[in-house]
N, C-alpha and C. Protein backbone atom coordinates (compact mmCIF):
# COMPACT_ATOMS: atom_id res chain seq x y z
N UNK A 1 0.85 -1.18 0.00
CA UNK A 1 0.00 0.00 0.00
C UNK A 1 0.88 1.23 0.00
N UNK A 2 0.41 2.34 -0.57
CA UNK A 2 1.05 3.56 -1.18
C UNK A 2 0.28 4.71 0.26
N UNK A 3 1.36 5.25 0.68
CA UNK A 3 0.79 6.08 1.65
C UNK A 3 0.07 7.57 0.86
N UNK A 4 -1.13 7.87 1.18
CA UNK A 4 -1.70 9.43 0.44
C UNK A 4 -1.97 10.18 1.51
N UNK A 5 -1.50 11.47 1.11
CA UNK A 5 -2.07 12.98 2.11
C UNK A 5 -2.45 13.92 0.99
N UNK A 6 -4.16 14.09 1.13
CA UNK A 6 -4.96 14.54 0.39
C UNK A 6 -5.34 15.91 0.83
N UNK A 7 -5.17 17.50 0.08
CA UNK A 7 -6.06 18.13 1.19
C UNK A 7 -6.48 19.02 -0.10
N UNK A 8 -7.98 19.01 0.54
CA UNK A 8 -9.33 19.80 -0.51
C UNK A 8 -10.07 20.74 0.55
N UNK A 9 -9.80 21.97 0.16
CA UNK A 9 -10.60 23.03 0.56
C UNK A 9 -10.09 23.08 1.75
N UNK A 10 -8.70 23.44 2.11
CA UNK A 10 -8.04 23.22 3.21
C UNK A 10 -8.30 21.89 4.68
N UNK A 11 -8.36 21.32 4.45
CA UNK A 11 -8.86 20.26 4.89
C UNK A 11 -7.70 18.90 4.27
N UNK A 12 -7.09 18.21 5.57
CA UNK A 12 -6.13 17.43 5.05
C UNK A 12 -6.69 15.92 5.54
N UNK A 13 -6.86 14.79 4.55
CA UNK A 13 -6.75 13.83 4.72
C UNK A 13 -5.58 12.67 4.28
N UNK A 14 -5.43 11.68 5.24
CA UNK A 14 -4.24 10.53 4.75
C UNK A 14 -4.86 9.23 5.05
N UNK A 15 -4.57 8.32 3.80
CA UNK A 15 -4.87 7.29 3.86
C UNK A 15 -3.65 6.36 3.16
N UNK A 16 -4.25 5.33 2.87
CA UNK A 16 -3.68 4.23 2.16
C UNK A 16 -4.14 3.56 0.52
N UNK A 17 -3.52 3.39 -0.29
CA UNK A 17 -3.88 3.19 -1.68
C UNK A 17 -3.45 2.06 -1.91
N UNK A 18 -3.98 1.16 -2.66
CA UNK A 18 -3.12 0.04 -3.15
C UNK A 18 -3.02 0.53 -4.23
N UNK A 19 -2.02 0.11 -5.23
CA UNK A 19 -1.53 0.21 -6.44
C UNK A 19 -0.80 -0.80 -6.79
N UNK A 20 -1.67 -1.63 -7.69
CA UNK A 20 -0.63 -2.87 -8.35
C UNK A 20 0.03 -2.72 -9.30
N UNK A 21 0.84 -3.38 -9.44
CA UNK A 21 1.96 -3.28 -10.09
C UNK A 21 2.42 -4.77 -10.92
N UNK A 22 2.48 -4.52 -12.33
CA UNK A 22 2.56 -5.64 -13.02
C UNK A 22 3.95 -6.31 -13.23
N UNK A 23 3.87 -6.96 -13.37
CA UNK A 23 5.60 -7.66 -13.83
C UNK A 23 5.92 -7.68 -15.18
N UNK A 24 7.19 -6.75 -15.30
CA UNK A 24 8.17 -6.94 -17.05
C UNK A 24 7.93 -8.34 -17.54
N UNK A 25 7.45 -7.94 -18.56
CA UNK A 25 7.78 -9.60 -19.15
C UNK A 25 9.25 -9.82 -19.69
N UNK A 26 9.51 -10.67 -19.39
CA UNK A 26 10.91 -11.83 -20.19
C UNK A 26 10.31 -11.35 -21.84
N UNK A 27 12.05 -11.46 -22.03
CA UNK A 27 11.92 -11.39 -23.68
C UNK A 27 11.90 -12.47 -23.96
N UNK A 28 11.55 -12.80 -25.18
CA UNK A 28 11.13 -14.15 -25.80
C UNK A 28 12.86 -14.69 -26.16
N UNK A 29 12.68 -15.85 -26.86
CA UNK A 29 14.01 -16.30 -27.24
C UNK A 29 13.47 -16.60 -28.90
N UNK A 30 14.40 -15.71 -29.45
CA UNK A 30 14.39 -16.31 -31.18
C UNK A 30 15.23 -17.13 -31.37
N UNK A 31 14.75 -18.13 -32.71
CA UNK A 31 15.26 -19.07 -33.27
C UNK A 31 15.28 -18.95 -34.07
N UNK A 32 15.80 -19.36 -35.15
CA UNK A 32 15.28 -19.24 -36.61
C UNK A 32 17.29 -19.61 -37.49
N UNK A 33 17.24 -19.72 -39.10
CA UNK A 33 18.37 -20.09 -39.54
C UNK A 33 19.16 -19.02 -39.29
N UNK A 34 20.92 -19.19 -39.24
CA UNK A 34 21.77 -18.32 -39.38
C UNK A 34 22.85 -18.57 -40.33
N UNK A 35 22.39 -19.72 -41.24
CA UNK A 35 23.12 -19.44 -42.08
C UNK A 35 22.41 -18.62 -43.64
N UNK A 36 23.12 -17.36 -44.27
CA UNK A 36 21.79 -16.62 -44.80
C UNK A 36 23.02 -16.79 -45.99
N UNK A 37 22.19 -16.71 -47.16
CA UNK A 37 22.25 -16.35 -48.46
C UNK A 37 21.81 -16.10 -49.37
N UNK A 38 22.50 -14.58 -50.11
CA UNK A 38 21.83 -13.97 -51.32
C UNK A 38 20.85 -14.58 -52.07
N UNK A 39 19.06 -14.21 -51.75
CA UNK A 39 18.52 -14.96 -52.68
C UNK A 39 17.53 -16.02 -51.93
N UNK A 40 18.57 -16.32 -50.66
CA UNK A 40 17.94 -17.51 -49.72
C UNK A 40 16.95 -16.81 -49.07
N UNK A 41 15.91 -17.38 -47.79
CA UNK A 41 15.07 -16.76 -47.06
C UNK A 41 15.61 -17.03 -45.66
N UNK A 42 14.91 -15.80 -44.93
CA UNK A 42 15.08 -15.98 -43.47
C UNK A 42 13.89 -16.46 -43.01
N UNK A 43 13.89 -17.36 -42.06
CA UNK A 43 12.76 -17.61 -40.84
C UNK A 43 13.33 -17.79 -39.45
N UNK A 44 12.30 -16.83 -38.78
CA UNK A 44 12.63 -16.68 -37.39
C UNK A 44 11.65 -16.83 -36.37
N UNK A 45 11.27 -17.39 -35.11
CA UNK A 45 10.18 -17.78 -34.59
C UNK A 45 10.65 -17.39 -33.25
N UNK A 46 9.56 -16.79 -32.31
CA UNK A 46 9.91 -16.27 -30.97
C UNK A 46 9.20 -17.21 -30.11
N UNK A 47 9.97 -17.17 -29.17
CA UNK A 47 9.22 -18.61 -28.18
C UNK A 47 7.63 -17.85 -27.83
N UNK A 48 7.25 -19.30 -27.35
CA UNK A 48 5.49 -19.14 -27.52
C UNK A 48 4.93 -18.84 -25.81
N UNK A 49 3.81 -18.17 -25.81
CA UNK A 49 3.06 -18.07 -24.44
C UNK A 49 3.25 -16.19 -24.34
N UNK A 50 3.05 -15.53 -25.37
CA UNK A 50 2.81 -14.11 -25.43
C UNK A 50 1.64 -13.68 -26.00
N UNK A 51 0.91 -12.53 -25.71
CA UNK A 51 -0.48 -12.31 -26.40
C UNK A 51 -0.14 -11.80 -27.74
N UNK A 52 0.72 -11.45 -27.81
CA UNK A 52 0.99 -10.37 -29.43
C UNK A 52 2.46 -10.45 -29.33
N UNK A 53 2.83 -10.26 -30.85
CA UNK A 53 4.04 -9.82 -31.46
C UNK A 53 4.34 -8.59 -32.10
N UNK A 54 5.44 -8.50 -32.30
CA UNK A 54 5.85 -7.41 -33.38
C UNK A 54 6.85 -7.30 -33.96
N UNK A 55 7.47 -8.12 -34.80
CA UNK A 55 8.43 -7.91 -35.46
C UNK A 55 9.07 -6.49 -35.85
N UNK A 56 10.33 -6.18 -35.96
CA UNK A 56 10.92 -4.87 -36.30
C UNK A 56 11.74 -4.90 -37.11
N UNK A 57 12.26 -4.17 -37.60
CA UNK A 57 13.99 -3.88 -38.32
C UNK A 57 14.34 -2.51 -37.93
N UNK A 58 15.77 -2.68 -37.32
CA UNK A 58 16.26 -0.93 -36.94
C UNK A 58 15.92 -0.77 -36.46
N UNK A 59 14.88 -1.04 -35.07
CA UNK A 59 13.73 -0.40 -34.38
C UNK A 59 12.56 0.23 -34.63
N UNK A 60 12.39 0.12 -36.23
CA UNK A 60 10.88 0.39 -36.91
C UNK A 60 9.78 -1.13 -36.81
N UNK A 61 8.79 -1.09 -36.59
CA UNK A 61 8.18 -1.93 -36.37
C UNK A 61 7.43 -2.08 -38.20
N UNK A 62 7.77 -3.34 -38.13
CA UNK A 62 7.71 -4.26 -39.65
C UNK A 62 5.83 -4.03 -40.24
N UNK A 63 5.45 -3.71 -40.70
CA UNK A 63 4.11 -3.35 -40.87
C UNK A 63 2.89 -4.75 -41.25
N UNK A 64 2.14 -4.97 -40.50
CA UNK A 64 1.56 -6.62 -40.52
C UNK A 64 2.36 -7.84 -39.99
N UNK A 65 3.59 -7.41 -39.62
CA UNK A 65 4.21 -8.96 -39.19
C UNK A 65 4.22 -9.00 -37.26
N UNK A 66 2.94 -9.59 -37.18
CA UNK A 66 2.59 -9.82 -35.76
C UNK A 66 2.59 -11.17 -35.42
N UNK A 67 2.62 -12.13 -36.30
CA UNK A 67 2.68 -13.54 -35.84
C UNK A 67 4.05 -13.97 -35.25
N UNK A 68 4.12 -15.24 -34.26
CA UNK A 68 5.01 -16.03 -33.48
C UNK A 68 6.15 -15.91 -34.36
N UNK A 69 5.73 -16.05 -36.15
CA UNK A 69 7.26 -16.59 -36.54
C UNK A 69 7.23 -15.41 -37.88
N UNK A 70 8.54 -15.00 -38.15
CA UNK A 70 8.56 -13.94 -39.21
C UNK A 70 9.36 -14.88 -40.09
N UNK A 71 9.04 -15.11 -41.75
CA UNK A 71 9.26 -15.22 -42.81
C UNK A 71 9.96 -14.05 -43.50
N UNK A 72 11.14 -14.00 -44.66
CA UNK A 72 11.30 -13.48 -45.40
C UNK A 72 12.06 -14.21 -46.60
N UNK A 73 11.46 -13.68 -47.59
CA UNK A 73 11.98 -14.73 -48.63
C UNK A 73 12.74 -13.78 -49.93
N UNK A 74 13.55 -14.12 -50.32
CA UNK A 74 14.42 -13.61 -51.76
C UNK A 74 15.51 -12.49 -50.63
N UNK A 75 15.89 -12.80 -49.96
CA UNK A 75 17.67 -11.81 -49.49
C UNK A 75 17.97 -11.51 -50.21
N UNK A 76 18.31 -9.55 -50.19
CA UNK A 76 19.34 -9.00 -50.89
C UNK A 76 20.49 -8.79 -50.11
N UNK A 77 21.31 -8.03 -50.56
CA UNK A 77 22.84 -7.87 -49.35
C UNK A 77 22.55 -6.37 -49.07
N UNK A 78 22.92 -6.28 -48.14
CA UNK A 78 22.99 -4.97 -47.92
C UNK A 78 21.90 -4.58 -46.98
């Protein structure tokens, strides 16, 4: 419990608040191939028991790729 001292219209009250507090989730663990080549595809899959995904690149979030496992097919370099 969160201690409060409230005061309205000069008038001071103190009480007690609960405030819960959720737990960080664990990052998932990816898997997927590492050996890549020009042309070849990537697949990558994040461990399971999360409500949602989001795949990214660079820290931009990948647009529609919300499922467990991200596909990409035809690698360029670069």
């Amino acid at each position: 419990a969160l201690g409060v001292t409230v005061t309205a219209s000069g008038c001071n009250g103190t009480g007690n608040v609960n405030v819960p507090v959720t737990a960080i989730p664990t990052a998932p663990t990816i898997t997927g191939n590492t050996n890549l080549c020009v042309g070849g595809g990537l697949t990558l899959t994040a461990s399971a028991g999360y409500t949602s995904y989001q795949w990214s690149k660079d820290g931009n979030p990948l647009v529609g790729e919300t499922a467990q496992t991200y596909t990409k097919a035809g690698l360029v370099a670069g």
